[in-house]
C-alpha atoms as a PDB file:
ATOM      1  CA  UNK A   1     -55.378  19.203  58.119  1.00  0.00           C
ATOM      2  CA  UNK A   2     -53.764  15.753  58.138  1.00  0.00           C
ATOM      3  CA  UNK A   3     -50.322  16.228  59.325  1.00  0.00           C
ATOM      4  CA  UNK A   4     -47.916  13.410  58.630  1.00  0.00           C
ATOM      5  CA  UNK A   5     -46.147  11.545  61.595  1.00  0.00           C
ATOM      6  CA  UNK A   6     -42.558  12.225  61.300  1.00  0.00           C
ATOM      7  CA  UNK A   7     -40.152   9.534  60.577  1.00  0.00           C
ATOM      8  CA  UNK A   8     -38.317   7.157  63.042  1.00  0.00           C
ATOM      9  CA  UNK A   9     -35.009   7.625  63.372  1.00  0.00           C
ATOM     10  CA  UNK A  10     -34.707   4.015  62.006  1.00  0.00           C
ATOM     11  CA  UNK A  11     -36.923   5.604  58.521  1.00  0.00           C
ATOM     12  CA  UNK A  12     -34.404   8.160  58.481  1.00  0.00           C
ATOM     13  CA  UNK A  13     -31.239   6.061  58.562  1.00  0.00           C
ATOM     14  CA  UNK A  14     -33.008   3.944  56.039  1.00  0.00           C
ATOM     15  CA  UNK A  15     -33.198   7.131  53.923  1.00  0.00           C
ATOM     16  CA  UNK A  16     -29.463   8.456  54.129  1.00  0.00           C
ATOM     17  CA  UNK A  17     -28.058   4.817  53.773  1.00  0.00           C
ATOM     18  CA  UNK A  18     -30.513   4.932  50.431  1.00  0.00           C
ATOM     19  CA  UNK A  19     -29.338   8.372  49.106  1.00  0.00           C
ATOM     20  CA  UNK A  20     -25.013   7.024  50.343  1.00  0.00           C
ATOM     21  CA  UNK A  21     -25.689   4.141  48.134  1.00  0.00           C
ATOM     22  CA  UNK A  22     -27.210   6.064  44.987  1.00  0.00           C
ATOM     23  CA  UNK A  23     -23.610   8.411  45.777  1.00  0.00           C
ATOM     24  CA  UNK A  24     -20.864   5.527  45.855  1.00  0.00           C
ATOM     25  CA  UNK A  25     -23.363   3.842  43.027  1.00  0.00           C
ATOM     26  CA  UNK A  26     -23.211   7.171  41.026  1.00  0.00           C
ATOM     27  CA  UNK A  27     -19.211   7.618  41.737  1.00  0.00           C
ATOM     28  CA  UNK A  28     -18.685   3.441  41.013  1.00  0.00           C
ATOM     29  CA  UNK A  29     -19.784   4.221  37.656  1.00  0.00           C
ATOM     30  CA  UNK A  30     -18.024   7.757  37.294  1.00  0.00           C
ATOM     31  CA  UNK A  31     -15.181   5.883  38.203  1.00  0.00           C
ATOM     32  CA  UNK A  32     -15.425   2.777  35.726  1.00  0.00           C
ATOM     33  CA  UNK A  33     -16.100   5.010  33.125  1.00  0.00           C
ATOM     34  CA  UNK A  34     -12.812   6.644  33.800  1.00  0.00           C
ATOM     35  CA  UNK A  35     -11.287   3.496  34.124  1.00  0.00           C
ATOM     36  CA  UNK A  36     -12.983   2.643  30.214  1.00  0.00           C
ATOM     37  CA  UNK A  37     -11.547   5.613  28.971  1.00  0.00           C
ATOM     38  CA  UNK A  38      -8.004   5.042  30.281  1.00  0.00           C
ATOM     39  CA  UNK A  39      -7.959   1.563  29.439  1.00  0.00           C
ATOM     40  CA  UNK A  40      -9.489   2.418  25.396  1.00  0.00           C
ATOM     41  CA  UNK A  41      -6.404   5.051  25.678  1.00  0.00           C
ATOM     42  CA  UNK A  42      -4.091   2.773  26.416  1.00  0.00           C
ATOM     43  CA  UNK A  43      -5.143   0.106  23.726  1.00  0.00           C
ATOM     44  CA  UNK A  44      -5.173   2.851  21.013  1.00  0.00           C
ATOM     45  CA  UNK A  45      -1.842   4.072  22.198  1.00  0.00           C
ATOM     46  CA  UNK A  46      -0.149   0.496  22.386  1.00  0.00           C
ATOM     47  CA  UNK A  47      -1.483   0.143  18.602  1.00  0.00           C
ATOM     48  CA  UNK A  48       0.320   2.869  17.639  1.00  0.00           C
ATOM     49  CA  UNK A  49       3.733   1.603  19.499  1.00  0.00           C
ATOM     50  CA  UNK A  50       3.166  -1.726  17.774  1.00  0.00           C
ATOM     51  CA  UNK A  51       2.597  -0.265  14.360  1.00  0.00           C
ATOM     52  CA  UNK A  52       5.804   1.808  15.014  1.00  0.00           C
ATOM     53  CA  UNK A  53       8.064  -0.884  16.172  1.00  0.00           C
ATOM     54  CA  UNK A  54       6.663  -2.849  13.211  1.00  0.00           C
ATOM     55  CA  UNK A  55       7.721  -0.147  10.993  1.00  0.00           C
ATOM     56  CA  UNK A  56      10.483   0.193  12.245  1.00  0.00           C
ATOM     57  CA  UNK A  57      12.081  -3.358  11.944  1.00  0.00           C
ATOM     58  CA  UNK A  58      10.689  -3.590   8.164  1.00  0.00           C
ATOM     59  CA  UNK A  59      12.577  -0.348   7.954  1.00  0.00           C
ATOM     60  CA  UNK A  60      15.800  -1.372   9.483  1.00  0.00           C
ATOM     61  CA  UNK A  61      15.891  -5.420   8.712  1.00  0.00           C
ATOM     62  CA  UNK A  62      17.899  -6.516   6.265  1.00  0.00           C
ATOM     63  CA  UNK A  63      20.886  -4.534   4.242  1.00  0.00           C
ATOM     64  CA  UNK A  64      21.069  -0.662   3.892  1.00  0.00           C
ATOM     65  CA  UNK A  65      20.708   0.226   0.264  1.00  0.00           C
ATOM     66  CA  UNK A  66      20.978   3.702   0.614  1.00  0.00           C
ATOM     67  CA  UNK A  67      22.787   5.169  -2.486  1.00  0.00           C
ATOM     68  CA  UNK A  68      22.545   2.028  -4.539  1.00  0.00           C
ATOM     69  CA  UNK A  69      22.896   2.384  -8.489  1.00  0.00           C
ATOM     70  CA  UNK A  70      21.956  -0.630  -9.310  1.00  0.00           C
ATOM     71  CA  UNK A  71      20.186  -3.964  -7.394  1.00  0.00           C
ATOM     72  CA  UNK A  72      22.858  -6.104  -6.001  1.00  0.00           C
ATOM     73  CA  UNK A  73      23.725  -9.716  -7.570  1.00  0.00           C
ATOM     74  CA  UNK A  74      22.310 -11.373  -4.322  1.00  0.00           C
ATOM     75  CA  UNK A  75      19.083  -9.966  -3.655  1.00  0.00           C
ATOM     76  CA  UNK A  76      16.457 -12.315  -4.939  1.00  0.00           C
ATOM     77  CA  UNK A  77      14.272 -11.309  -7.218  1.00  0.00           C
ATOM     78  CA  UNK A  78      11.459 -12.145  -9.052  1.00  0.00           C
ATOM     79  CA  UNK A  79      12.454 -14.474 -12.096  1.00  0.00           C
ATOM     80  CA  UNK A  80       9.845 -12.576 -13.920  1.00  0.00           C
ATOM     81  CA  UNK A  81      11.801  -9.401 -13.370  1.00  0.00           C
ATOM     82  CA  UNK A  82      14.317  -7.260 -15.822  1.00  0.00           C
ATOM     83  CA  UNK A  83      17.896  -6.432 -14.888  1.00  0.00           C
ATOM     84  CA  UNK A  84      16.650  -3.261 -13.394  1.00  0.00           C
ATOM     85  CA  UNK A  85      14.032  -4.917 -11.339  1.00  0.00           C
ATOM     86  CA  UNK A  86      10.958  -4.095 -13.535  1.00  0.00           C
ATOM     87  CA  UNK A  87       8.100  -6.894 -14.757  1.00  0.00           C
ATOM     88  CA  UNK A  88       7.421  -6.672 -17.918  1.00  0.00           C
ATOM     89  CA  UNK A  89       3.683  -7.460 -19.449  1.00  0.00           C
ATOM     90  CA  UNK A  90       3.443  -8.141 -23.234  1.00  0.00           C
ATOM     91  CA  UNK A  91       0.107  -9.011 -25.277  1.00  0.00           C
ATOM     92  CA  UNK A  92      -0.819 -11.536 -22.895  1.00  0.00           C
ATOM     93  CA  UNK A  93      -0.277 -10.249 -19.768  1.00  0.00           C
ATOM     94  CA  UNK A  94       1.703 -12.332 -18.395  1.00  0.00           C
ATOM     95  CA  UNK A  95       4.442 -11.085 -15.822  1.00  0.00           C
ATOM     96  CA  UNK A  96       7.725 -11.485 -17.737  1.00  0.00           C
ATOM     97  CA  UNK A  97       6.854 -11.643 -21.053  1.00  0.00           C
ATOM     98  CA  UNK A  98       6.995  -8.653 -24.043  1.00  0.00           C
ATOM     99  CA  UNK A  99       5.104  -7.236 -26.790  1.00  0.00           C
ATOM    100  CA  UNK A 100       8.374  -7.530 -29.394  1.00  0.00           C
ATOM    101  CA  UNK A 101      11.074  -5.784 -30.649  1.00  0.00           C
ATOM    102  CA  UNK A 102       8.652  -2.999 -32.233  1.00  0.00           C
ATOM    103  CA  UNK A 103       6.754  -2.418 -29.393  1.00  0.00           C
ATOM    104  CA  UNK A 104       6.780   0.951 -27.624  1.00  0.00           C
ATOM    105  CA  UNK A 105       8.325   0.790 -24.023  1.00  0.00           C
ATOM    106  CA  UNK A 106       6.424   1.602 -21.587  1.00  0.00           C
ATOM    107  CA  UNK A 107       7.803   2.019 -17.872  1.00  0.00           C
ATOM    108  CA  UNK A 108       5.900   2.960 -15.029  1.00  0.00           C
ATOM    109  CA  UNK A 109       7.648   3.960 -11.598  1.00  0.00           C
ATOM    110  CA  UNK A 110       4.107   3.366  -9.078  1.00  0.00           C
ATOM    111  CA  UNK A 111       3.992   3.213  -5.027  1.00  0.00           C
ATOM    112  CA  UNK A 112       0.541   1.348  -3.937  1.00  0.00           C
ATOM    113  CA  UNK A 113       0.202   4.007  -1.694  1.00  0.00           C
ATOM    114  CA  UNK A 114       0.214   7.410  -3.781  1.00  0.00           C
ATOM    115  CA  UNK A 115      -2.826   9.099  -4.518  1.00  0.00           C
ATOM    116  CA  UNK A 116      -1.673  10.285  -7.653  1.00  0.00           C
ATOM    117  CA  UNK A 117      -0.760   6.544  -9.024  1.00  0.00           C
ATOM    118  CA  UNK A 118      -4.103   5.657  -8.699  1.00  0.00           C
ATOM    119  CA  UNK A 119      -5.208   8.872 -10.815  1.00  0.00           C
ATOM    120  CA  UNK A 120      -3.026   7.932 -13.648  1.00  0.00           C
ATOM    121  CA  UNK A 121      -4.489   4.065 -13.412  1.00  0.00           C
ATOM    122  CA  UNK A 122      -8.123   5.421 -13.400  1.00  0.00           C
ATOM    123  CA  UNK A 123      -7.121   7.682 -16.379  1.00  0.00           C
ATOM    124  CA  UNK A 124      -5.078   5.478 -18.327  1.00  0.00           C
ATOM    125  CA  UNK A 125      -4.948   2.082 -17.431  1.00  0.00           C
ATOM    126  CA  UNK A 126      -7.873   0.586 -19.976  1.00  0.00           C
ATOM    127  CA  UNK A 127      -5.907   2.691 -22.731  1.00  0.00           C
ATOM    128  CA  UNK A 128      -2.535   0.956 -21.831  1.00  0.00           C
ATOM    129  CA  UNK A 129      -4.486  -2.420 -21.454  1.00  0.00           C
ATOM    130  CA  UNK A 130      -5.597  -1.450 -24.731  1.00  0.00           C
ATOM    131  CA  UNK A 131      -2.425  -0.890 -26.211  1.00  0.00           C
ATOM    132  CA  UNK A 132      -0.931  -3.826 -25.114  1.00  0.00           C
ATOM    133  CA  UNK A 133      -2.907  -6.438 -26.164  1.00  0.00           C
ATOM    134  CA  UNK A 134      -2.706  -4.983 -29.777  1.00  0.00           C
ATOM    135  CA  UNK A 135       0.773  -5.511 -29.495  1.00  0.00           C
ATOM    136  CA  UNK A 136       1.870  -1.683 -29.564  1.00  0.00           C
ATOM    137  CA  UNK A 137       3.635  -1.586 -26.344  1.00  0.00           C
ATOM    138  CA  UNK A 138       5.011  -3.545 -23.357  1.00  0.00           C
ATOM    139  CA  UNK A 139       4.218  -2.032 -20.155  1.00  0.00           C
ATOM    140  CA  UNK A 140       6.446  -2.132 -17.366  1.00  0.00           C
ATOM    141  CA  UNK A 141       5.545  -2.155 -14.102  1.00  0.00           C
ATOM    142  CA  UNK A 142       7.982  -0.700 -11.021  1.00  0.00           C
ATOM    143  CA  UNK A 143       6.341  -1.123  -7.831  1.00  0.00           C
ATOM    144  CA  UNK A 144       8.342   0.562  -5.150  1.00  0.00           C
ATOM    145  CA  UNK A 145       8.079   2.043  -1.659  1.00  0.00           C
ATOM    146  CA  UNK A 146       8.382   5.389  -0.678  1.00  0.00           C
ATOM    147  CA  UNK A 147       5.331   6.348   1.010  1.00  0.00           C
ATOM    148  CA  UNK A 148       5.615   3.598   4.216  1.00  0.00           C
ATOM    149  CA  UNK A 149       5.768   7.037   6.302  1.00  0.00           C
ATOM    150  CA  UNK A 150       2.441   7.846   5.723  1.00  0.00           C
ATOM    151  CA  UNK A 151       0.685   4.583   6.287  1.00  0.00           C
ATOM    152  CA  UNK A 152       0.585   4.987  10.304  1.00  0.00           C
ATOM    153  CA  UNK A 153       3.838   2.519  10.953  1.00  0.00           C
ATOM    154  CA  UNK A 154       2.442  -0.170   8.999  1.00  0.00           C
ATOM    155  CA  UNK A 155       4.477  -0.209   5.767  1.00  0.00           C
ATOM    156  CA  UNK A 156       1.834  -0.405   3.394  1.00  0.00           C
ATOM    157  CA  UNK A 157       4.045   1.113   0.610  1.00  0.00           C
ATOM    158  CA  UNK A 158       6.517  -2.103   1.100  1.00  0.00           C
ATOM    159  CA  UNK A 159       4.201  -4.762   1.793  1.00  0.00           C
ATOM    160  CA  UNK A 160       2.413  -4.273  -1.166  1.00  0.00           C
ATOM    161  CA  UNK A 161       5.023  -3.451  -3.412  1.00  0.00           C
ATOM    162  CA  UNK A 162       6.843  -7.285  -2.801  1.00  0.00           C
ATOM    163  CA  UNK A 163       2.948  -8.552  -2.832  1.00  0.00           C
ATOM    164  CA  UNK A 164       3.039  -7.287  -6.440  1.00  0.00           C
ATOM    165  CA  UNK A 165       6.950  -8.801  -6.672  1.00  0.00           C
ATOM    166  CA  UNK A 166       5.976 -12.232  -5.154  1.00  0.00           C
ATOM    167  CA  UNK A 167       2.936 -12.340  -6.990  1.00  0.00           C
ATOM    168  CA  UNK A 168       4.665 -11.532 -10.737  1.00  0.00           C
ATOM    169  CA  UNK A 169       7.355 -14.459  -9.307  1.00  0.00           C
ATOM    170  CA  UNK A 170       4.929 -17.429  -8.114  1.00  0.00           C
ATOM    171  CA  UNK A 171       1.640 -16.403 -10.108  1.00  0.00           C
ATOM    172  CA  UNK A 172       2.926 -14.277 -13.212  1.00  0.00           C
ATOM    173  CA  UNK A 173      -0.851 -15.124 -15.259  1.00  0.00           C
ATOM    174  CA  UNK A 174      -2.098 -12.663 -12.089  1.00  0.00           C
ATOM    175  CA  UNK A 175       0.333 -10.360 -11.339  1.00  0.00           C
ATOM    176  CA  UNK A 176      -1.561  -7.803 -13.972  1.00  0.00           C
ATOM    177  CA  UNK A 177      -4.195  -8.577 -12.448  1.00  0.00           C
ATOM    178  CA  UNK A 178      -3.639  -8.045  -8.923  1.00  0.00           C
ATOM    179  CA  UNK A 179      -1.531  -4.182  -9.410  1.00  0.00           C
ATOM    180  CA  UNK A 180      -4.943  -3.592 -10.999  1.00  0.00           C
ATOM    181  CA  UNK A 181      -7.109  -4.615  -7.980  1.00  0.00           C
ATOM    182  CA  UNK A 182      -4.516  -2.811  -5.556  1.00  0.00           C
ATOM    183  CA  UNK A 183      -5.579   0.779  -6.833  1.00  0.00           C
ATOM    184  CA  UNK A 184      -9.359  -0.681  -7.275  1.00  0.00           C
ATOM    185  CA  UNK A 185      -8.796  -0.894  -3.572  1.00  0.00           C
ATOM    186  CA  UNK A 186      -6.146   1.577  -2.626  1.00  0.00           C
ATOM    187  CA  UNK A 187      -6.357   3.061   1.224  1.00  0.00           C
ATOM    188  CA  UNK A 188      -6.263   6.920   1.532  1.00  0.00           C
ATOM    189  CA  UNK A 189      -3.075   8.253   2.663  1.00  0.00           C
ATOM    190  CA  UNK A 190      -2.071   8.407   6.467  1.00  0.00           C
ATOM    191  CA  UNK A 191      -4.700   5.056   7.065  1.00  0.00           C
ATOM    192  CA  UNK A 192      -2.642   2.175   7.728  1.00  0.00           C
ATOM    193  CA  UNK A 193      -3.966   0.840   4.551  1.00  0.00           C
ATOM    194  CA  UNK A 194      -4.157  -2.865   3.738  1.00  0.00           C
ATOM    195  CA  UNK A 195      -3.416  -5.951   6.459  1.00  0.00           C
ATOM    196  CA  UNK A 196      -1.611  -8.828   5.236  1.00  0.00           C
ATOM    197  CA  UNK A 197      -4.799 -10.573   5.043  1.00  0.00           C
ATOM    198  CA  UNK A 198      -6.478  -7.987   2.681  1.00  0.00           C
ATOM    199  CA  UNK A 199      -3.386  -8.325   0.214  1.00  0.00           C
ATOM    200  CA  UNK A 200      -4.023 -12.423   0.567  1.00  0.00           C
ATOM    201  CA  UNK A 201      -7.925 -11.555  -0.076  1.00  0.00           C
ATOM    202  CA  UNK A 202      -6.878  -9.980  -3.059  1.00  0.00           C
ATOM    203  CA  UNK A 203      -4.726 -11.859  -4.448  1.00  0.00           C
ATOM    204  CA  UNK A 204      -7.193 -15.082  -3.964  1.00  0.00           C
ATOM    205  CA  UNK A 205      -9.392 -12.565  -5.967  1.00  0.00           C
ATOM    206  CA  UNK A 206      -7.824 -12.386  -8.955  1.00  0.00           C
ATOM    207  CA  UNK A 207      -7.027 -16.209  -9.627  1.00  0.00           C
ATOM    208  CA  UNK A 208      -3.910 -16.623  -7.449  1.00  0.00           C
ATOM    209  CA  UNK A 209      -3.741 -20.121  -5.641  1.00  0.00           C
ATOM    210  CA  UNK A 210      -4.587 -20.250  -1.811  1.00  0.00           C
ATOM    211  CA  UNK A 211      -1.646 -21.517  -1.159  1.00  0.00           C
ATOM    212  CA  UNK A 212       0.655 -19.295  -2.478  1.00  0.00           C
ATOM    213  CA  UNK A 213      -1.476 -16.074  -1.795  1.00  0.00           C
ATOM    214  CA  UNK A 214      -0.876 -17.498   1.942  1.00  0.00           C
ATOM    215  CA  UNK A 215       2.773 -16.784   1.745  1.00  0.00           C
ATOM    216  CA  UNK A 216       2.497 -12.814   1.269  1.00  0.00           C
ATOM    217  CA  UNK A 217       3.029 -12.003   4.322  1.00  0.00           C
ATOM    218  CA  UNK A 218       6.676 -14.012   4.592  1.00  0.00           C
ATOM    219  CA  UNK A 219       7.973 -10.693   2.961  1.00  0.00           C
ATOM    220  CA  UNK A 220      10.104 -12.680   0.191  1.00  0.00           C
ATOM    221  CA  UNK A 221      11.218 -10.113  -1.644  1.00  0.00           C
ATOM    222  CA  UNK A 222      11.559  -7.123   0.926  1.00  0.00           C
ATOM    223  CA  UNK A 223      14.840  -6.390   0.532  1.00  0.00           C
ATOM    224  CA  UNK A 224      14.622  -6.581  -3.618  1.00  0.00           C
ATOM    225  CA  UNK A 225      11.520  -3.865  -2.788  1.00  0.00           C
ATOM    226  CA  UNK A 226      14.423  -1.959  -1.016  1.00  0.00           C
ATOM    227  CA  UNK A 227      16.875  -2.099  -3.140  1.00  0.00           C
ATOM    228  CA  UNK A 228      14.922  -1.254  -6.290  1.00  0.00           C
ATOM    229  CA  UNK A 229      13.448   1.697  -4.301  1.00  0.00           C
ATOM    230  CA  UNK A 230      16.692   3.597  -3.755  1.00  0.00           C
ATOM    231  CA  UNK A 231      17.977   2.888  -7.139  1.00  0.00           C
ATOM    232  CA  UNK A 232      15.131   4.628  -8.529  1.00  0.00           C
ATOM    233  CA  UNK A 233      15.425   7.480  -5.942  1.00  0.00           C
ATOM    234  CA  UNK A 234      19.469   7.607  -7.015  1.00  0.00           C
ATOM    235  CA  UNK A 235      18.588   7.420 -10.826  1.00  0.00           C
ATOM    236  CA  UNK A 236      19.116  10.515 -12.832  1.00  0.00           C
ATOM    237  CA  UNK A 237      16.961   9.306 -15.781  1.00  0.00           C
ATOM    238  CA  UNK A 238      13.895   9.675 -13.551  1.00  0.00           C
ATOM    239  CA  UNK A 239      14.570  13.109 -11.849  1.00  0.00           C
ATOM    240  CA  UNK A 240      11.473  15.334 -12.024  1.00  0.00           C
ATOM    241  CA  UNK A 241      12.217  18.886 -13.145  1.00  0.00           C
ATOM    242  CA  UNK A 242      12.457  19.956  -9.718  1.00  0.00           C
ATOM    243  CA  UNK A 243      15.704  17.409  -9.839  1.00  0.00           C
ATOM    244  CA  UNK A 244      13.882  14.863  -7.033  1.00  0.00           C
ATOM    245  CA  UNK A 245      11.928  11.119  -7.593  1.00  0.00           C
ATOM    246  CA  UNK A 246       8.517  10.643  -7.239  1.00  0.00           C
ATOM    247  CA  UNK A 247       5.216   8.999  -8.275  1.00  0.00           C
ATOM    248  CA  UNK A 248       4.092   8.373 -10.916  1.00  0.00           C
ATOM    249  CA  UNK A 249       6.923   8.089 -12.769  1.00  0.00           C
ATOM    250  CA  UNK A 250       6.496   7.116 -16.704  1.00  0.00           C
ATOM    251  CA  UNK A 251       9.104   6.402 -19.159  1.00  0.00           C
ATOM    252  CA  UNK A 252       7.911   5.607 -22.998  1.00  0.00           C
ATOM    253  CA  UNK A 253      11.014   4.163 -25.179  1.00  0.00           C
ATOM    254  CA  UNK A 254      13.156   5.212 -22.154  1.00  0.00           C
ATOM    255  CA  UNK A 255      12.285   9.472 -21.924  1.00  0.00           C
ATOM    256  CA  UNK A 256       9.750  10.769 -19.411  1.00  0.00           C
ATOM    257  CA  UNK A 257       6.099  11.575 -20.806  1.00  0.00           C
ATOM    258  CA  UNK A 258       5.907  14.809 -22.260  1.00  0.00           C
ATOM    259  CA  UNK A 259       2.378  15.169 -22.364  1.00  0.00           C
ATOM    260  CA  UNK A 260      -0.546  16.047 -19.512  1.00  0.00           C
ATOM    261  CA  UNK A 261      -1.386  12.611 -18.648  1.00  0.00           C
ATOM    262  CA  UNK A 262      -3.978  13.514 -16.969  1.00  0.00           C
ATOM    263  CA  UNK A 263      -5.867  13.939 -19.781  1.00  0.00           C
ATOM    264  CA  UNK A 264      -7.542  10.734 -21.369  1.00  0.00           C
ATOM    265  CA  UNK A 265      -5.927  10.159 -24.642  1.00  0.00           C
ATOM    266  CA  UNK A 266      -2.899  12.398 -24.134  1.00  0.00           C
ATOM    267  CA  UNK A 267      -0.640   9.257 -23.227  1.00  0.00           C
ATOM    268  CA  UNK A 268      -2.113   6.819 -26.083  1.00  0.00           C
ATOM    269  CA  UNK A 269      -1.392   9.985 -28.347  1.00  0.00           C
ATOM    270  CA  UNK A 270       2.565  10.258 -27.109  1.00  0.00           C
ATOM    271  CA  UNK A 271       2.924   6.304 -27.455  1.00  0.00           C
ATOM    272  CA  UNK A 272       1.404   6.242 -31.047  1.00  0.00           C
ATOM    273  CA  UNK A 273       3.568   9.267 -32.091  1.00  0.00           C
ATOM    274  CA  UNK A 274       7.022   7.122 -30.548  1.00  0.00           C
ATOM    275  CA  UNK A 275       5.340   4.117 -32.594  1.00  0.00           C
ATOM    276  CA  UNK A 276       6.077   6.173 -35.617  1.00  0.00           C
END
């Protein structure tokens, strides 16, 4: 039996110094890993702060419009826009122009951010396109912003809505166009939803100039966005039956839809019947 020569006490020192450095390698990386997770932590939580604070000044910048019945004289607005702040699309599309006097009205109260506005545009919008370029109605489009709570502190519900406002101002041919694309792109609720450079994406997309697609993100017509938003909230022509504002709204010749919209052909059927 070959019996094996015990270590040296040098072997031996050699061995523990191997198995202390495996242990402080072992805890090193237990310990960056920690320091990964803390640091990842911190990044996600600093996001959030900035996408609150962010929030918060779009939210608090500017004028209080708070019980506003109609859109004060000096709040710039679109030159493509009505008295009550809506853009108007007749056979050719064009932001600001009309169908004629015997066209059906067509009004439609949207947020960028609502689910249930981009139902109604899956389910009706080729009908109204439709409808419009035969001359039967003018459509009227009313972007506003009430769902900026849900859109993680980045005011997706505003910055799109004066997108659509600055777009129907500075590129009316495209303004159609782009509220189209929006809800052909629309972020789920509670996401943060578009960046500034996805709206500018967009509206590069759909034919608008570079160089006016760059100035989206100045926020030109915030406070019109505003305004418009709590005069729709304070108007009692667009109380639900519940006696409260929401989207989609839709108005034909001025008096809320009747029908199930969310049925294809219901809508085209109430606007022909108005048509008389």
């Amino acid at each position: 039996m070959v019996t094996k020569p015990p270590q040296s006490p040098k072997a031996d020192r050699r061995e523990a110094a191997r198995a202390q450095a495996l242990k402080l390698q072992q805890e090193q990386l237990r310990r960056e890993k920690r320091t990964r997770i803390t640091i990842l932590s911190s990044i996600v939580a600093g996001l959030v702060v900035v996408g609150l604070i962010v929030w918060l000044i779009l939210r608090s910048a500017g004028p209080d419009f708070t019980g506003a019945s109609e859109i004060p004289a000096d709040v710039a607005r679109p030159a493509t826009a009505t008295e009550n702040g809506g853009v108007t699309f007749g056979v050719d599309g064009v932001a600001g122009t009309n169908s004629g006097a015997d066209a059906v009205n067509v009004d439609v109260y949207l947020d960028y951010m609502c689910p249930i506005c981009g139902q109604f545009e899956d389910t009706n919008s080729e009908a109204l396109d439709q409808l419009r370029e035969a001359g039967d109605i003018t459509l009227t489009v009313h972007a506003i912003s009430i769902l900026d709570r849900v859109s993680q502190g980045s005011a997706y519900s505003t910055r799109s809505a004066q997108a659509f406002a600055f777009i129907a101002d500075q590129a009316p041919e495209q303004a159609l166009d782009f509220s189209e694309a929006l809800f052909a792109q629309q972020p789920a609720e509670n996401t943060a939803g578009l960046s500034d450079e996805q709206l500018v994406s967009i509206a590069e997309s759909v034919g608008v100039p570079a160089d006016i697609a760059a100035k989206i993100p100045d926020l030109t017509f915030k406070e019109f966005v505003d305004a418009k938003t709590q005069v729709a909230l304070g108007d009692p022509a667009l109380k639900n039956d519940q006696g409260s504002f929401g989207t989609p709204t839709i108005l034909i010749n001025g008096e809320q839809v009747t029908s199930n919209w969310t049925v294809p052909g219901n809508l085209t059927t109430e606007i022909q019947a108005a048509k008389g």
